[in-house]
N, C-alpha and C. Protein backbone atom coordinates (compact mmCIF):
# COMPACT_ATOMS: atom_id res chain seq x y z
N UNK A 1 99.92 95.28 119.99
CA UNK A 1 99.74 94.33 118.90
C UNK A 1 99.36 95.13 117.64
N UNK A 2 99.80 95.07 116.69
CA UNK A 2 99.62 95.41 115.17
C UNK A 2 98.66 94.91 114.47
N UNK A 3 97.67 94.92 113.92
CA UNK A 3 96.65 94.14 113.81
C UNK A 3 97.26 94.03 111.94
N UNK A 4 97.61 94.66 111.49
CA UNK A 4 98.07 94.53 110.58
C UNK A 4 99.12 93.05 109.74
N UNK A 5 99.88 92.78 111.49
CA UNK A 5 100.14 91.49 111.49
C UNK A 5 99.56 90.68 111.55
N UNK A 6 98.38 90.78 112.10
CA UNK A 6 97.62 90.05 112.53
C UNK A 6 96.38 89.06 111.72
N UNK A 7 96.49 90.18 110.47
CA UNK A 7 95.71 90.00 109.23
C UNK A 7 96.77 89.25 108.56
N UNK A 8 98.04 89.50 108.63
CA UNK A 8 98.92 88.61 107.83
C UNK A 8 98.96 86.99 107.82
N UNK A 9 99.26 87.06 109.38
CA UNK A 9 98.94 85.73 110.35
C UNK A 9 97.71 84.63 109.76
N UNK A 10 96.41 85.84 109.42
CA UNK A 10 94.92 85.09 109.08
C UNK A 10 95.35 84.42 108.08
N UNK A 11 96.36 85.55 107.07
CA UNK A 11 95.84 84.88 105.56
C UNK A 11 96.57 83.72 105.69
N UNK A 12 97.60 83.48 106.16
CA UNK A 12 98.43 82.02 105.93
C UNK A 12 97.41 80.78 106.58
N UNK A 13 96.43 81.41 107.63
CA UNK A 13 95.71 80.53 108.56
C UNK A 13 94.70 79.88 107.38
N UNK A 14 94.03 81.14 106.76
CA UNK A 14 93.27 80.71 105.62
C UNK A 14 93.35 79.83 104.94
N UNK A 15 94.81 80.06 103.78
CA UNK A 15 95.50 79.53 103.17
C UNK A 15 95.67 77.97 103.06
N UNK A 16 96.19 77.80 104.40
CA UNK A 16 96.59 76.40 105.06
C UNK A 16 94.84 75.67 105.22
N UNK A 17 93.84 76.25 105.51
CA UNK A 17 92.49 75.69 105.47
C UNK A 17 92.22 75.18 104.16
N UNK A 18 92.40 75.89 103.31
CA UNK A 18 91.91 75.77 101.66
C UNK A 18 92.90 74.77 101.16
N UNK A 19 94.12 74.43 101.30
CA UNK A 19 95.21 73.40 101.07
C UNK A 19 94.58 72.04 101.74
N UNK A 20 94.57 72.18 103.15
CA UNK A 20 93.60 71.38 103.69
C UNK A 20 92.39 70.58 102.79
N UNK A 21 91.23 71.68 102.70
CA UNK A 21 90.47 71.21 101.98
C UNK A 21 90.66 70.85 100.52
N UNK A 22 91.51 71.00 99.98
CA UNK A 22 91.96 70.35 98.55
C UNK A 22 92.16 69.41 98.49
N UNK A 23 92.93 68.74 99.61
CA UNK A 23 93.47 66.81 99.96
C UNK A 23 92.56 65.84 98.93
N UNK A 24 93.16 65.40 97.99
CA UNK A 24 92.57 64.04 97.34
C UNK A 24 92.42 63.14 98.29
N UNK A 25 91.20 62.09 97.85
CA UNK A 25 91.37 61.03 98.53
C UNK A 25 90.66 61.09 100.11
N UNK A 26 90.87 61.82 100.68
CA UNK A 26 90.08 62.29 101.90
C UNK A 26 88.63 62.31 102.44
N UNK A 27 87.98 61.85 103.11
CA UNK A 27 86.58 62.16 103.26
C UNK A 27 86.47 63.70 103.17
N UNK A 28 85.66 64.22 102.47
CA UNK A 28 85.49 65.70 102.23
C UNK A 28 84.43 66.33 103.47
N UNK A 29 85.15 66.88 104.43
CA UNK A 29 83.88 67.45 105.39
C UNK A 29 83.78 68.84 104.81
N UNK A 30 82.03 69.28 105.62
CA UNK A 30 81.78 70.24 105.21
C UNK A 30 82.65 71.57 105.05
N UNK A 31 83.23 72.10 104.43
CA UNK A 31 84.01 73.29 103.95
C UNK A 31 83.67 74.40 105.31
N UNK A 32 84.05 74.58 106.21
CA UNK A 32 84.02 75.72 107.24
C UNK A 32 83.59 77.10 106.95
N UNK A 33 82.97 78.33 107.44
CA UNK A 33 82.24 79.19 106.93
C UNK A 33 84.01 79.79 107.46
N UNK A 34 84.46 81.17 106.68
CA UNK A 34 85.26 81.95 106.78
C UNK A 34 84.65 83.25 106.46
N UNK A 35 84.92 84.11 107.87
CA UNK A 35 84.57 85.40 107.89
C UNK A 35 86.03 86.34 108.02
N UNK A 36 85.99 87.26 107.11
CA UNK A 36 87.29 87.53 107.36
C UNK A 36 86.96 89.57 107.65
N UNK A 37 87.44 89.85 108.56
CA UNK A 37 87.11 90.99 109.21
C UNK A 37 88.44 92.00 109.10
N UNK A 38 88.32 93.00 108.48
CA UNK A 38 89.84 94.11 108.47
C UNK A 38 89.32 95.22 109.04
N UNK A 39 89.37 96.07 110.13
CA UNK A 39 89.33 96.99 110.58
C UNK A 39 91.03 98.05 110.45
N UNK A 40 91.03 98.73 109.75
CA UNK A 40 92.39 99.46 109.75
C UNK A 40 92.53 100.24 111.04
N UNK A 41 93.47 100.14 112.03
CA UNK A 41 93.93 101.00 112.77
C UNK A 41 92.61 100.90 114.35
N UNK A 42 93.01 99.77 114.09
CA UNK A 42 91.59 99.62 115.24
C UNK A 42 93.42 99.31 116.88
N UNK A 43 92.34 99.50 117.39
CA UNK A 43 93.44 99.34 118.60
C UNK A 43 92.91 98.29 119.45
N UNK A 44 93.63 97.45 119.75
CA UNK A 44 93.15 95.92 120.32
C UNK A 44 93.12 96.46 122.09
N UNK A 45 94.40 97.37 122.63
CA UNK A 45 93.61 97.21 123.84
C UNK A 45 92.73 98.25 124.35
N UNK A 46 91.83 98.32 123.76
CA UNK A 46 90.16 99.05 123.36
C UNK A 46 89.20 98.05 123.22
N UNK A 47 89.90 97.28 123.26
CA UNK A 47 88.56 96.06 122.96
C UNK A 47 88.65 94.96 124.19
N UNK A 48 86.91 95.03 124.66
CA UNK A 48 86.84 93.97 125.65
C UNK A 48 87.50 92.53 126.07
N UNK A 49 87.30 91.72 124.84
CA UNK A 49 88.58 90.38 124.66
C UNK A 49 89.69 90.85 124.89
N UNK A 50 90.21 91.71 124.48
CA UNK A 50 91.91 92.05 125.07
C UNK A 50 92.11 92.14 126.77
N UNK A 51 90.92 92.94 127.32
CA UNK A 51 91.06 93.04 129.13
C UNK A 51 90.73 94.76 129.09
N UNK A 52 89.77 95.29 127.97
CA UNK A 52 89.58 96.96 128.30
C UNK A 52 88.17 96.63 129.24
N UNK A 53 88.63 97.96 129.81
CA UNK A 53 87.23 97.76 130.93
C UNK A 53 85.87 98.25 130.56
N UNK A 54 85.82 99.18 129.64
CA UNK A 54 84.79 99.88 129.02
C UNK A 54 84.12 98.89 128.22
N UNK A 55 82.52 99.03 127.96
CA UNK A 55 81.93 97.98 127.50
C UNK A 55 82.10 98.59 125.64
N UNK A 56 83.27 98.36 125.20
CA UNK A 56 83.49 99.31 123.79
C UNK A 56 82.68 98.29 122.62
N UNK A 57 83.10 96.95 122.57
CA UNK A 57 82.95 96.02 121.23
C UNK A 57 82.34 94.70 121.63
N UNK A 58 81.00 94.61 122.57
CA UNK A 58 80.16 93.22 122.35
C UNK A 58 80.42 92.39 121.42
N UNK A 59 80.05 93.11 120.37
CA UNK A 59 80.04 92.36 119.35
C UNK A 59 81.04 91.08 118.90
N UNK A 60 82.41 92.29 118.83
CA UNK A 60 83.77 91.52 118.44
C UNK A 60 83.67 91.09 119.33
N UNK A 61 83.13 90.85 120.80
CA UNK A 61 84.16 90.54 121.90
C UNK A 61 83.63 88.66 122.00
N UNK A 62 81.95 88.93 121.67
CA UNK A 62 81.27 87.77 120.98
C UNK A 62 82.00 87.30 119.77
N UNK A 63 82.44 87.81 119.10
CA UNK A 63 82.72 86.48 117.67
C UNK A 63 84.21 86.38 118.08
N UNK A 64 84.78 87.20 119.00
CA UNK A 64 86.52 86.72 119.17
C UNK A 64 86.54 85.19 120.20
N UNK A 65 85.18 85.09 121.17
CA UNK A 65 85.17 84.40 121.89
C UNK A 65 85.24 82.84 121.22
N UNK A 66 84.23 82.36 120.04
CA UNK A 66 84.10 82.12 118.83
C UNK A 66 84.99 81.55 118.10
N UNK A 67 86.30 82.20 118.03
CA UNK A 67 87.44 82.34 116.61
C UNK A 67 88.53 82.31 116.82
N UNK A 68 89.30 82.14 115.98
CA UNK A 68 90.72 82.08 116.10
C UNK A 68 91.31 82.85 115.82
N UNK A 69 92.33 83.58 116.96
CA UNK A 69 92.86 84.91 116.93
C UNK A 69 94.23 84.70 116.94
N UNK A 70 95.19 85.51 116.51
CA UNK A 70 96.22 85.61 116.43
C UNK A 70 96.89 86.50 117.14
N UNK A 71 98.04 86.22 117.88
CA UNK A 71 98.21 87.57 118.95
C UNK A 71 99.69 88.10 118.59
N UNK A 72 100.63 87.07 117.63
CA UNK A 72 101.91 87.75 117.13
C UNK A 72 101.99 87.35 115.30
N UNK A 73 101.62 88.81 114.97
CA UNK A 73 101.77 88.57 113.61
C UNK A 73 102.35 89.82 112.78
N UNK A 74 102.92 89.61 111.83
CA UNK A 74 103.47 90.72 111.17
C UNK A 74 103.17 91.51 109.73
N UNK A 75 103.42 92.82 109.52
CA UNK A 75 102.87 93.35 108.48
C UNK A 75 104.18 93.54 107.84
N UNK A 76 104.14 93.42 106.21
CA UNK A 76 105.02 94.10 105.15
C UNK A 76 105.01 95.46 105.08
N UNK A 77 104.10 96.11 105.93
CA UNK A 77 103.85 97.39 105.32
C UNK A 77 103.58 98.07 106.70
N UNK A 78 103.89 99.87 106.81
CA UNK A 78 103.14 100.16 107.71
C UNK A 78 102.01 101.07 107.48
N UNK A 79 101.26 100.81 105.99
CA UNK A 79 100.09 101.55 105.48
C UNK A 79 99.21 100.85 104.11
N UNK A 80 97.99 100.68 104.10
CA UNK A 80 96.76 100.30 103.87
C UNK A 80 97.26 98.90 103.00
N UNK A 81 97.32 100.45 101.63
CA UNK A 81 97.19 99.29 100.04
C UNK A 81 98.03 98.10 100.20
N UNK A 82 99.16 98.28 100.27
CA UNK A 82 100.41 97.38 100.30
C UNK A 82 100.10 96.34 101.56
N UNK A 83 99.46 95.99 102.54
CA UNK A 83 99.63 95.51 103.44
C UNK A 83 98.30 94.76 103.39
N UNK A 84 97.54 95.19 102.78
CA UNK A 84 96.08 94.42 102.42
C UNK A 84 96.23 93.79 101.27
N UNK A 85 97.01 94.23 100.07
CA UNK A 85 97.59 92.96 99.02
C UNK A 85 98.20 92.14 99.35
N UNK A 86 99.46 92.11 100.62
CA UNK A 86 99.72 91.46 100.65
C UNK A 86 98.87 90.16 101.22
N UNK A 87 97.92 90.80 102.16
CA UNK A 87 96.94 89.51 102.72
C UNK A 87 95.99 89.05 101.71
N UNK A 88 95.70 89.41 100.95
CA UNK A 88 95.21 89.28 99.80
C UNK A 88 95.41 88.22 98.92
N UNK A 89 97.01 88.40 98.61
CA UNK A 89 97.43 87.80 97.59
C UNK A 89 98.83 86.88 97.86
N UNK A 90 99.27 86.90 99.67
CA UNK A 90 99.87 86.33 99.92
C UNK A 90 101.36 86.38 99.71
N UNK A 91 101.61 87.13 98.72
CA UNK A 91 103.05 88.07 97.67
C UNK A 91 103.49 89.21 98.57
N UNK A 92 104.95 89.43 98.67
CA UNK A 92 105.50 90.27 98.85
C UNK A 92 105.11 91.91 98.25
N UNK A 93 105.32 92.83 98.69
CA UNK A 93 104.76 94.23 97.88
C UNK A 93 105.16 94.27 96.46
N UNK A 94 106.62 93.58 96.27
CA UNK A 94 107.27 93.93 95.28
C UNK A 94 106.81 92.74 94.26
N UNK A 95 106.20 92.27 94.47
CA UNK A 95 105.50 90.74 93.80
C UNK A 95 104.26 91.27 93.50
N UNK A 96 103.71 91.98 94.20
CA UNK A 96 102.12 92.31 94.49
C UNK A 96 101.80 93.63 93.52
N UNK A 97 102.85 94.53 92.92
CA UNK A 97 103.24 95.89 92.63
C UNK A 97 102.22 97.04 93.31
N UNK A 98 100.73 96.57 94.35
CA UNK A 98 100.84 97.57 94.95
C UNK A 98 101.29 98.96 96.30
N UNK A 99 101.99 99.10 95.54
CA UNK A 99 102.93 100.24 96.48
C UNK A 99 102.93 101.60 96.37
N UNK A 100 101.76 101.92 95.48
CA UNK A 100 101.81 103.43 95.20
C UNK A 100 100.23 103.71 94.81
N UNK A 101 100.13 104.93 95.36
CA UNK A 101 99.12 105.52 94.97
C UNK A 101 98.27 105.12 93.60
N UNK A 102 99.03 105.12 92.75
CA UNK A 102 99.34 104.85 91.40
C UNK A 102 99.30 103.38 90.51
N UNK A 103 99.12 102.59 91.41
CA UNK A 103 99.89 101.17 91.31
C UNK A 103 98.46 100.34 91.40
N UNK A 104 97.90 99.46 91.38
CA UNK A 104 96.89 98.00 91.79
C UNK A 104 97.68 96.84 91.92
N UNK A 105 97.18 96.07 92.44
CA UNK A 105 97.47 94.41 92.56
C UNK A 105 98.09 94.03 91.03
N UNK A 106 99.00 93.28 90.95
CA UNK A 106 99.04 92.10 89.85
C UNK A 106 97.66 91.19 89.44
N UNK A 107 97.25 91.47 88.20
CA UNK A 107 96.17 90.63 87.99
C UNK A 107 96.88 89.30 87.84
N UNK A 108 98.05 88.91 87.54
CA UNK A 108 98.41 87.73 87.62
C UNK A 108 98.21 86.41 88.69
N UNK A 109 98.45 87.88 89.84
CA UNK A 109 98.33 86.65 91.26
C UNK A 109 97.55 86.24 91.62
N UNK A 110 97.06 85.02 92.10
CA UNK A 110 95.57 84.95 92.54
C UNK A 110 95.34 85.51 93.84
N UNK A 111 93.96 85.73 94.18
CA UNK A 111 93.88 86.60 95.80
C UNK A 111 93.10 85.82 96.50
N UNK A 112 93.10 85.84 97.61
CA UNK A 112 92.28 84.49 98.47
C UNK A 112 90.76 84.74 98.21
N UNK A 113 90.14 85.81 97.91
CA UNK A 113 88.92 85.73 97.54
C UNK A 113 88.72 84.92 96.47
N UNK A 114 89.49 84.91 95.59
CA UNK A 114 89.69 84.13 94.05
C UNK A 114 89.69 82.61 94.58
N UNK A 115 90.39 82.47 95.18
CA UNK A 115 91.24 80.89 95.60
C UNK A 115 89.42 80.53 96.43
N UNK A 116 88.99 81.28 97.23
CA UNK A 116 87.91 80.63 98.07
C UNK A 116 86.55 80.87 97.19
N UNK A 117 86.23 81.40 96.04
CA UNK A 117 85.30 81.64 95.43
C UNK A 117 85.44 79.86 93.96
N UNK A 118 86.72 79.76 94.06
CA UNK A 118 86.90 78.99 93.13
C UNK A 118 86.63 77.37 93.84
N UNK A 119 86.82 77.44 95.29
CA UNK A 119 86.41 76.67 95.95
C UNK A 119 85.13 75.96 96.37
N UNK A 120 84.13 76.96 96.55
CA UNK A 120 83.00 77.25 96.00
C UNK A 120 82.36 77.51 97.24
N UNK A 121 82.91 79.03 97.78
CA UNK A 121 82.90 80.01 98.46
C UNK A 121 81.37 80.97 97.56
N UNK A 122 80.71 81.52 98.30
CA UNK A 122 80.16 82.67 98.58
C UNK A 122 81.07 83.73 99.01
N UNK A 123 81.44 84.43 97.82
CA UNK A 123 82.45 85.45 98.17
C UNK A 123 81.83 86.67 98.27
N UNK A 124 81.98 87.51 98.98
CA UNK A 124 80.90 89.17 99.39
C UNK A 124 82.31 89.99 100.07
N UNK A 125 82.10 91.12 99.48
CA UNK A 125 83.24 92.07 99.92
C UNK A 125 82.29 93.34 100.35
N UNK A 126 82.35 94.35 101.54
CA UNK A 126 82.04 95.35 102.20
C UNK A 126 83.04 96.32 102.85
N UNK A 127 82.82 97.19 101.43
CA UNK A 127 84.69 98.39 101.73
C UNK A 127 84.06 99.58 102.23
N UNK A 128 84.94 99.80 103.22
CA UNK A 128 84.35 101.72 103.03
C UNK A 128 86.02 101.86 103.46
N UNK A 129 87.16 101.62 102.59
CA UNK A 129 88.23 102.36 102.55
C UNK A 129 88.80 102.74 100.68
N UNK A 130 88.82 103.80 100.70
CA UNK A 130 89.10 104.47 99.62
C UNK A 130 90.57 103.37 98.78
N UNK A 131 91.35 102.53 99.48
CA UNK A 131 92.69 102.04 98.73
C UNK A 131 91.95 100.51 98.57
N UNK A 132 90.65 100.38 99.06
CA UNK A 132 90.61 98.86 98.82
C UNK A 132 89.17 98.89 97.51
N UNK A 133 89.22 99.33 96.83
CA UNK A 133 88.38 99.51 95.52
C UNK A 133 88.82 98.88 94.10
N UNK A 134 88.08 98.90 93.64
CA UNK A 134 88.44 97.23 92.77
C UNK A 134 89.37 97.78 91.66
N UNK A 135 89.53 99.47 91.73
CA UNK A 135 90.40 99.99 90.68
C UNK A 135 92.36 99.26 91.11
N UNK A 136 92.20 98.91 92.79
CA UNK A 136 93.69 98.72 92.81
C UNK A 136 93.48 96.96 92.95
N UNK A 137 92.57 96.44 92.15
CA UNK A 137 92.56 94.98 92.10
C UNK A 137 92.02 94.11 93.69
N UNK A 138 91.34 94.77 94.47
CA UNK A 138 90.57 94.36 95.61
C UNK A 138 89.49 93.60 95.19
N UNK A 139 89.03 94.07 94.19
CA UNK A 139 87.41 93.07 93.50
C UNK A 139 87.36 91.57 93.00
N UNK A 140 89.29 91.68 92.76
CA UNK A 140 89.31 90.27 92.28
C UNK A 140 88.53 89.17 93.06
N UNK A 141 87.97 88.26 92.46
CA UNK A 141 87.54 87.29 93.25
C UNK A 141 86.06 87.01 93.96
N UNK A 142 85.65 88.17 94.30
CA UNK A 142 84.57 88.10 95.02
C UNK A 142 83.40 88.73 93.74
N UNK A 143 81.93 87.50 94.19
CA UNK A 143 81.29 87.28 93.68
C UNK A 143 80.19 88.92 93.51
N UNK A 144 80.45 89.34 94.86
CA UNK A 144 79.84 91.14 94.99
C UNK A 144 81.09 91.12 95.51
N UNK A 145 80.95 92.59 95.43
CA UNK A 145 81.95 93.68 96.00
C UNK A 145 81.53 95.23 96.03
N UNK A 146 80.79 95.52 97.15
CA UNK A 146 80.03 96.65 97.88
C UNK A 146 81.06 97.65 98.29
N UNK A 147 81.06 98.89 97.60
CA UNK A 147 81.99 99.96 98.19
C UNK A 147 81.27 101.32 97.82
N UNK A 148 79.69 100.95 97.70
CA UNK A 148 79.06 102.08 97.99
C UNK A 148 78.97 102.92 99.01
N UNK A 149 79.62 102.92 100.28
CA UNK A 149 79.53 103.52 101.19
C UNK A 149 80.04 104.61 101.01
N UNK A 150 81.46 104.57 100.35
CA UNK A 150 82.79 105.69 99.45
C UNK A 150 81.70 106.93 98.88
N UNK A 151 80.66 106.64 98.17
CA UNK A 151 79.79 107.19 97.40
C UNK A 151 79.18 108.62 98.27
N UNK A 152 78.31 107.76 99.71
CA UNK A 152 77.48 108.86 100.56
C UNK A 152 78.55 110.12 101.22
N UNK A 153 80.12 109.99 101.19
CA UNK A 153 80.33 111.12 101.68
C UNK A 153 81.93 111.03 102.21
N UNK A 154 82.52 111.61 102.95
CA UNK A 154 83.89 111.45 103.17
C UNK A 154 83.88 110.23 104.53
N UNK A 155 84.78 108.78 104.13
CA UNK A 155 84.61 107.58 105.37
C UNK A 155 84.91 108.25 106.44
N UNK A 156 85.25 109.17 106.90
CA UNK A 156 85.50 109.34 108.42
C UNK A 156 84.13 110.08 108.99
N UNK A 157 83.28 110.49 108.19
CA UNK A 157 82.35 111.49 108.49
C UNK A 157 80.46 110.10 108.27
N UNK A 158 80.96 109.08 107.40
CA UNK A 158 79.70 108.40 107.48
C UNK A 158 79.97 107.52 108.14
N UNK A 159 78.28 107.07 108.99
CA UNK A 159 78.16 106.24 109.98
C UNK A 159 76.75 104.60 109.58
N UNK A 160 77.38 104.05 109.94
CA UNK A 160 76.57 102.72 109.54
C UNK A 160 75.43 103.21 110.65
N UNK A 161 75.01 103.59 111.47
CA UNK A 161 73.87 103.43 112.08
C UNK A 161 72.78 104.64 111.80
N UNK A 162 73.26 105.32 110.63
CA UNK A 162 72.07 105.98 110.10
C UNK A 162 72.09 107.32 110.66
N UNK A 163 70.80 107.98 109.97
CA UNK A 163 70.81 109.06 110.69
C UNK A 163 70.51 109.71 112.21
């Protein structure tokens, strides 16, 4: 499984929630909490919910139990920037213009952080990948956007559990 698709899969899941909740006329229930989780290059059968035997991911294996998962989904891309705008912003790469090193998001498009902050979302972003920084239009939308981690040292070498 591609998890990459898989993130694609979310955003339409999202999407279709927030359309949902727009309905005129409707009794308005409470707006659902949305956690939205990107791990790049994580490998699903490594993880307990999938059927790995090693006790690797409690955690996930707790909130997958929880949530709604997607098991066939597809990516535009087979690398970072381009494939996280597109979940982002829902747009094709070539809609989205990021595709290059060089390149950011369209400020034109809106990005689901935008769409769920305007909703009246608590929007909070937590990056530690170097292509998702608000220089290529990742910040849009969200109310913080934390990518101090980039700061303490090279991401493959820092660890959330300290010293």
């Amino acid at each position: 499984m591609n998890f990459r698709k898989l993130f694609a899969g979310a955003f339409l899941a999202f999407a279709a929630c927030i359309a949902a909740a727009a309905m005129h006329g409707c009794a308005k229930p409470k707006a659902p909490n949305v956690l939205f989780i990107c791990v790049d290059t994580l490998r699903p059968d490594h993880l307990g919910y999938e059927g790995y035997a090693r006790e690797t991911s409690p955690a996930i294996d707790a909130l997958a139990a929880e949530s709604v998962r997607f098991k066939t989904c597809y990516s535009v891309s087979g690398w970072t920037l381009p494939s996280m705008a597109t979940i982002m912003t829902g747009a094709y790469p070539k809609d989205h213009l990021a595709t290059d090193f060089h390149w950011s998001m369209s400020p034109e498009l809106p990005t689901l952080a935008g769409v769920l902050r305007k909703a009246g979302y608590d929007t909070r972003a937590y990056v530690s990948h170097v292509f998702l920084k608000p220089i290529y239009g990742f910040g849009d939308g969200f109310a913080s956007f934390d990518f101090s981690v980039l700061n303490v040292g090279h991401p493959h070498d820092v660890s959330s559990e300290g010293p």
